[in-house]
N, C-alpha and C. Protein backbone atom coordinates (compact mmCIF):
# COMPACT_ATOMS: atom_id res chain seq x y z
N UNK A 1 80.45 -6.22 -63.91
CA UNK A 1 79.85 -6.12 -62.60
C UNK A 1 79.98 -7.46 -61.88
N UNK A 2 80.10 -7.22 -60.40
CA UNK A 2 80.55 -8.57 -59.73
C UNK A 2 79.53 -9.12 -59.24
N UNK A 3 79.59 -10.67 -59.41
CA UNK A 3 78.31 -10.93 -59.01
C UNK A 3 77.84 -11.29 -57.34
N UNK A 4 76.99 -11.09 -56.59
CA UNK A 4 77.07 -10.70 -54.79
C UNK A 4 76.24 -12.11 -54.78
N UNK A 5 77.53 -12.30 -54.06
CA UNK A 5 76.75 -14.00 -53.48
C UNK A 5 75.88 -13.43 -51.84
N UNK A 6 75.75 -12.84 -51.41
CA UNK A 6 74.90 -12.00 -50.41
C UNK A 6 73.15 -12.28 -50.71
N UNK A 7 72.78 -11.64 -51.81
CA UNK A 7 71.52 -12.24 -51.98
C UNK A 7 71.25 -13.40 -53.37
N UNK A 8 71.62 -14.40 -53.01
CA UNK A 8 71.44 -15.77 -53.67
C UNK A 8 70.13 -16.02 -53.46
N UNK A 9 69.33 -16.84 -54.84
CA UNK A 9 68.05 -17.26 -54.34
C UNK A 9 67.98 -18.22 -53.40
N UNK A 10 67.19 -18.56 -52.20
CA UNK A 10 67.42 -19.54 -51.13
C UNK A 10 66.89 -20.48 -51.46
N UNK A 11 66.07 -20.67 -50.57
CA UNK A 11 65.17 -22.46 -50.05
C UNK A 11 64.06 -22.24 -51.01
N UNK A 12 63.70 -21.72 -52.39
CA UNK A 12 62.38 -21.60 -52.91
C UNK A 12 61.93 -22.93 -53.23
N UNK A 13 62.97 -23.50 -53.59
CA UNK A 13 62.48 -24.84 -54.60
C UNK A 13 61.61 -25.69 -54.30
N UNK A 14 61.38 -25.82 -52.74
CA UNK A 14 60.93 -26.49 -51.90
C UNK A 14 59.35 -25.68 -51.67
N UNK A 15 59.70 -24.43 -51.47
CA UNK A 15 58.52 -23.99 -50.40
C UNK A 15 57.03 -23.84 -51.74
N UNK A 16 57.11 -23.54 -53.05
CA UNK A 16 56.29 -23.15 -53.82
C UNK A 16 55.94 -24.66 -54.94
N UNK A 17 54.35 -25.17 -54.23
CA UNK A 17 53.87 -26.24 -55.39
C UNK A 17 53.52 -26.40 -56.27
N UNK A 18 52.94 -26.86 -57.28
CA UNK A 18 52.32 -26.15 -58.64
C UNK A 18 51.47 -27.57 -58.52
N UNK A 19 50.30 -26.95 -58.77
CA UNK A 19 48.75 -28.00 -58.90
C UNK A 19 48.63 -29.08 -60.14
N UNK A 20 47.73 -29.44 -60.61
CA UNK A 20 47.74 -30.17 -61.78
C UNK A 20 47.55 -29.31 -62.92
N UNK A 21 46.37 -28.33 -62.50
CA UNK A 21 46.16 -27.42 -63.38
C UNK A 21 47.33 -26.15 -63.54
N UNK A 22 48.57 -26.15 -63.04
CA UNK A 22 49.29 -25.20 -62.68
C UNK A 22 49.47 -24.36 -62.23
N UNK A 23 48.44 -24.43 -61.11
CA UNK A 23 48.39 -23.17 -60.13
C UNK A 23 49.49 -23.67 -59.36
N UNK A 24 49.84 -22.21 -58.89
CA UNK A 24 50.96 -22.11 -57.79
C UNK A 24 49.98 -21.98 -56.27
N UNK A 25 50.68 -22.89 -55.31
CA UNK A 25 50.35 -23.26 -53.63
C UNK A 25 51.28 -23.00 -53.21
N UNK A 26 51.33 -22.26 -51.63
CA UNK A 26 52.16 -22.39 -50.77
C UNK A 26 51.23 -23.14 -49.46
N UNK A 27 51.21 -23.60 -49.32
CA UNK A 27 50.82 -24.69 -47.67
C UNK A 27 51.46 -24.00 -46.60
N UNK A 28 50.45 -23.11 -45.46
CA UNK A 28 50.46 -22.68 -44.77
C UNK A 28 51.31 -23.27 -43.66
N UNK A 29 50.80 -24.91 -43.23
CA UNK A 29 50.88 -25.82 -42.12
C UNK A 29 52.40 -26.37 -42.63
N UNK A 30 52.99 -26.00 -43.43
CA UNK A 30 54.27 -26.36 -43.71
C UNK A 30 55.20 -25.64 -42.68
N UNK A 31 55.30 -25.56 -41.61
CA UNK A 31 56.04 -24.14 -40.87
C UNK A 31 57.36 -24.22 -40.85
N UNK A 32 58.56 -25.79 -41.36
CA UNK A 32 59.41 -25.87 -41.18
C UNK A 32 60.14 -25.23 -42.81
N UNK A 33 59.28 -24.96 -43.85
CA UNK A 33 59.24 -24.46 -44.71
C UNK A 33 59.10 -23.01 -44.74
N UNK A 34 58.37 -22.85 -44.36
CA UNK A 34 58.22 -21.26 -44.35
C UNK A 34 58.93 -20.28 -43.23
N UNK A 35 59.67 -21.38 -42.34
CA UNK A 35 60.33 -20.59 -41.11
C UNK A 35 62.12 -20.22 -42.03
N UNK A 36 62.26 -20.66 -43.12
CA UNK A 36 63.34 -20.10 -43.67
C UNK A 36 62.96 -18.92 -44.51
N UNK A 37 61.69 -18.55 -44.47
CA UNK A 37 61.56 -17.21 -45.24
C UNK A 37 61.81 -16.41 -44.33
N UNK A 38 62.08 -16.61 -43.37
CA UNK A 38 62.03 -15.06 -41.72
C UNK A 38 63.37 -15.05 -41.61
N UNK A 39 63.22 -13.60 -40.92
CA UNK A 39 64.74 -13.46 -40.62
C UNK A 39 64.98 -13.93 -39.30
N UNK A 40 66.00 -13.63 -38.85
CA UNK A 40 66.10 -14.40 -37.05
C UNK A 40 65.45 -13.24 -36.32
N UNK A 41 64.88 -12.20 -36.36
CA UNK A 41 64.37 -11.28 -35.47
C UNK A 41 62.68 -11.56 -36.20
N UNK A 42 62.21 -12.59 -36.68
CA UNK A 42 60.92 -12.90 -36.93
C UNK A 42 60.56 -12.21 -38.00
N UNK A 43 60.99 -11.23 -39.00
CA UNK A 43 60.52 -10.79 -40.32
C UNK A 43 60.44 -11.64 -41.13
N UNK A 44 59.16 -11.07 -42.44
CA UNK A 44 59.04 -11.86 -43.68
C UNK A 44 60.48 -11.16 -44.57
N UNK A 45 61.23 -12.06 -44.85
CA UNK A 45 62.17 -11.75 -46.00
C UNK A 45 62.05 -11.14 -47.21
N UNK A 46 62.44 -10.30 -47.82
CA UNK A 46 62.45 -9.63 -48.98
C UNK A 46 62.21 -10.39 -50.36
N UNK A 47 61.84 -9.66 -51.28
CA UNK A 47 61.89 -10.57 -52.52
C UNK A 47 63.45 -11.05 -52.99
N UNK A 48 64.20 -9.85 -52.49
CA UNK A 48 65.40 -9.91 -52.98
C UNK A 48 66.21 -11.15 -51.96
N UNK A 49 65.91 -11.60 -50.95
CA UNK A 49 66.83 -12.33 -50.49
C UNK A 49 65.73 -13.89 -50.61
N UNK A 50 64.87 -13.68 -50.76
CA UNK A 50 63.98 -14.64 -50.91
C UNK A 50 64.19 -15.44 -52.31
N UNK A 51 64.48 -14.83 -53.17
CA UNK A 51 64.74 -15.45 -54.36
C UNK A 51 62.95 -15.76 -55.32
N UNK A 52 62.32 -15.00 -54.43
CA UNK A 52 60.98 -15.55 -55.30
C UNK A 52 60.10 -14.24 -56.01
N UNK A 53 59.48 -14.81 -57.14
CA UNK A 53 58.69 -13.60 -57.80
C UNK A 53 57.70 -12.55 -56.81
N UNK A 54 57.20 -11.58 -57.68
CA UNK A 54 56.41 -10.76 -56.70
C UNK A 54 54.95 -12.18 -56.38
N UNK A 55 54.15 -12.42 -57.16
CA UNK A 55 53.13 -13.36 -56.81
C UNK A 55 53.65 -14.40 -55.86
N UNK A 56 54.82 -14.79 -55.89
CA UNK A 56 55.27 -16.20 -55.32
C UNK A 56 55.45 -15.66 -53.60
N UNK A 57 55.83 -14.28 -53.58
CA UNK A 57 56.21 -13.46 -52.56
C UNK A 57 54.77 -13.20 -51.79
N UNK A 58 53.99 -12.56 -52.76
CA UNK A 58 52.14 -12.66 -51.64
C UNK A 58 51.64 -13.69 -51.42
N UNK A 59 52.00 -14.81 -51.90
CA UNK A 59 51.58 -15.97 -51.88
C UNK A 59 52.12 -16.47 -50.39
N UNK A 60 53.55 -16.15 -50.30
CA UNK A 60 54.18 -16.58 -48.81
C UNK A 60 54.10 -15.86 -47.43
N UNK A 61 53.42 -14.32 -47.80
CA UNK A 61 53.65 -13.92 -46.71
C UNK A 61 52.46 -14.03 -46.49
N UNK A 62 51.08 -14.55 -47.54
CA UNK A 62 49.57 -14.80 -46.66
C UNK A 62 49.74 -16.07 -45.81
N UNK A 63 50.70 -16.67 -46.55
CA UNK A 63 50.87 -18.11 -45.73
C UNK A 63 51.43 -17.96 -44.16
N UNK A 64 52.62 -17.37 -44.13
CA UNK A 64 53.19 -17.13 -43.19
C UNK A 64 52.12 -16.37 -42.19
N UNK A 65 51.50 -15.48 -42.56
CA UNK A 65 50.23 -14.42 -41.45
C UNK A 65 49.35 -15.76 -40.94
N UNK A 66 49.02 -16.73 -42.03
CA UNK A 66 48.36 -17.55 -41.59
C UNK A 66 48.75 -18.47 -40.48
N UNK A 67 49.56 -18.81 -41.01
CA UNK A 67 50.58 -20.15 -39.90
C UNK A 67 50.66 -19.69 -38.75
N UNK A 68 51.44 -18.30 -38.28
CA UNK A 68 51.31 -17.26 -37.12
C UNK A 68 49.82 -16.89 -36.16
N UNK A 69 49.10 -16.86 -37.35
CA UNK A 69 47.57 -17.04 -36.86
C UNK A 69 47.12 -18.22 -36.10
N UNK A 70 47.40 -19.46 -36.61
CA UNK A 70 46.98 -20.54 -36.27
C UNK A 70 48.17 -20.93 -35.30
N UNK A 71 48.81 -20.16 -34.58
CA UNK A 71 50.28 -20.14 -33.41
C UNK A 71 50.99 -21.55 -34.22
N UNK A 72 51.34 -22.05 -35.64
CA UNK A 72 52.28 -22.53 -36.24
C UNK A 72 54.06 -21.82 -36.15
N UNK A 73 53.59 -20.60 -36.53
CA UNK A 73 54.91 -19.79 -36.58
C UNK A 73 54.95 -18.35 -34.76
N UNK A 74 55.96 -18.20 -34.83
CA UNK A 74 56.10 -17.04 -33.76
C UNK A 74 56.06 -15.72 -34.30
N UNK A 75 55.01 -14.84 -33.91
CA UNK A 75 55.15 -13.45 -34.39
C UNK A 75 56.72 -12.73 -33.51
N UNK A 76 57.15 -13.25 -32.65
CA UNK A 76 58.42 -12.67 -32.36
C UNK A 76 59.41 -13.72 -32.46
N UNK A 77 60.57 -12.89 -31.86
CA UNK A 77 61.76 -13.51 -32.15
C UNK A 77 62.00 -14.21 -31.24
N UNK A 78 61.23 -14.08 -29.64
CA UNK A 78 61.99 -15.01 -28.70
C UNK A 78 61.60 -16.22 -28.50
N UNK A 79 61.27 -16.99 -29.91
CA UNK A 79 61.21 -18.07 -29.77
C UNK A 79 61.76 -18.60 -31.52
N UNK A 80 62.02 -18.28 -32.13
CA UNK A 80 63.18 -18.76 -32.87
C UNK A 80 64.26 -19.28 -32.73
């Protein structure tokens, strides 16, 4: 089977912290971070193109609702 460079894991390495105690953080107010999880029409990205676990995945899109909340991120596209 061939392997699909199409969904490669992306930018995770960056966006997910791990505490002292080893909890996993994503930082909301990070928006230049979390604006590579969207697609260009303003969606949260898939697990599959995201490259991140299911937890690592709720973890980003509370972040992202948040950031959007606090007008960090754009709920639409015409400002991407």
């Amino acid at each position: 089977m061939s392997q699909f460079t199409r969904f490669t894991p992306g930018p995770t390495a960056k966006i997910t912290k791990k505490t002292s105690t080893g909890k996993t953080i994503i930082d909301y107010k990070d928006a230049d971070q979390l604006r590579r999880l969207l697609t260009p029409n303003g969606k949260i990205q898939t697990r599959k193109r995201s490259g991140l676990n299911a937890h690592d995945q709720r973890l980003a899109s509370r972040a992202i609702k948040r950031a959007r909340h606090m007008a960090l991120l754009p709920y639409t596209s015409a400002t991407l």
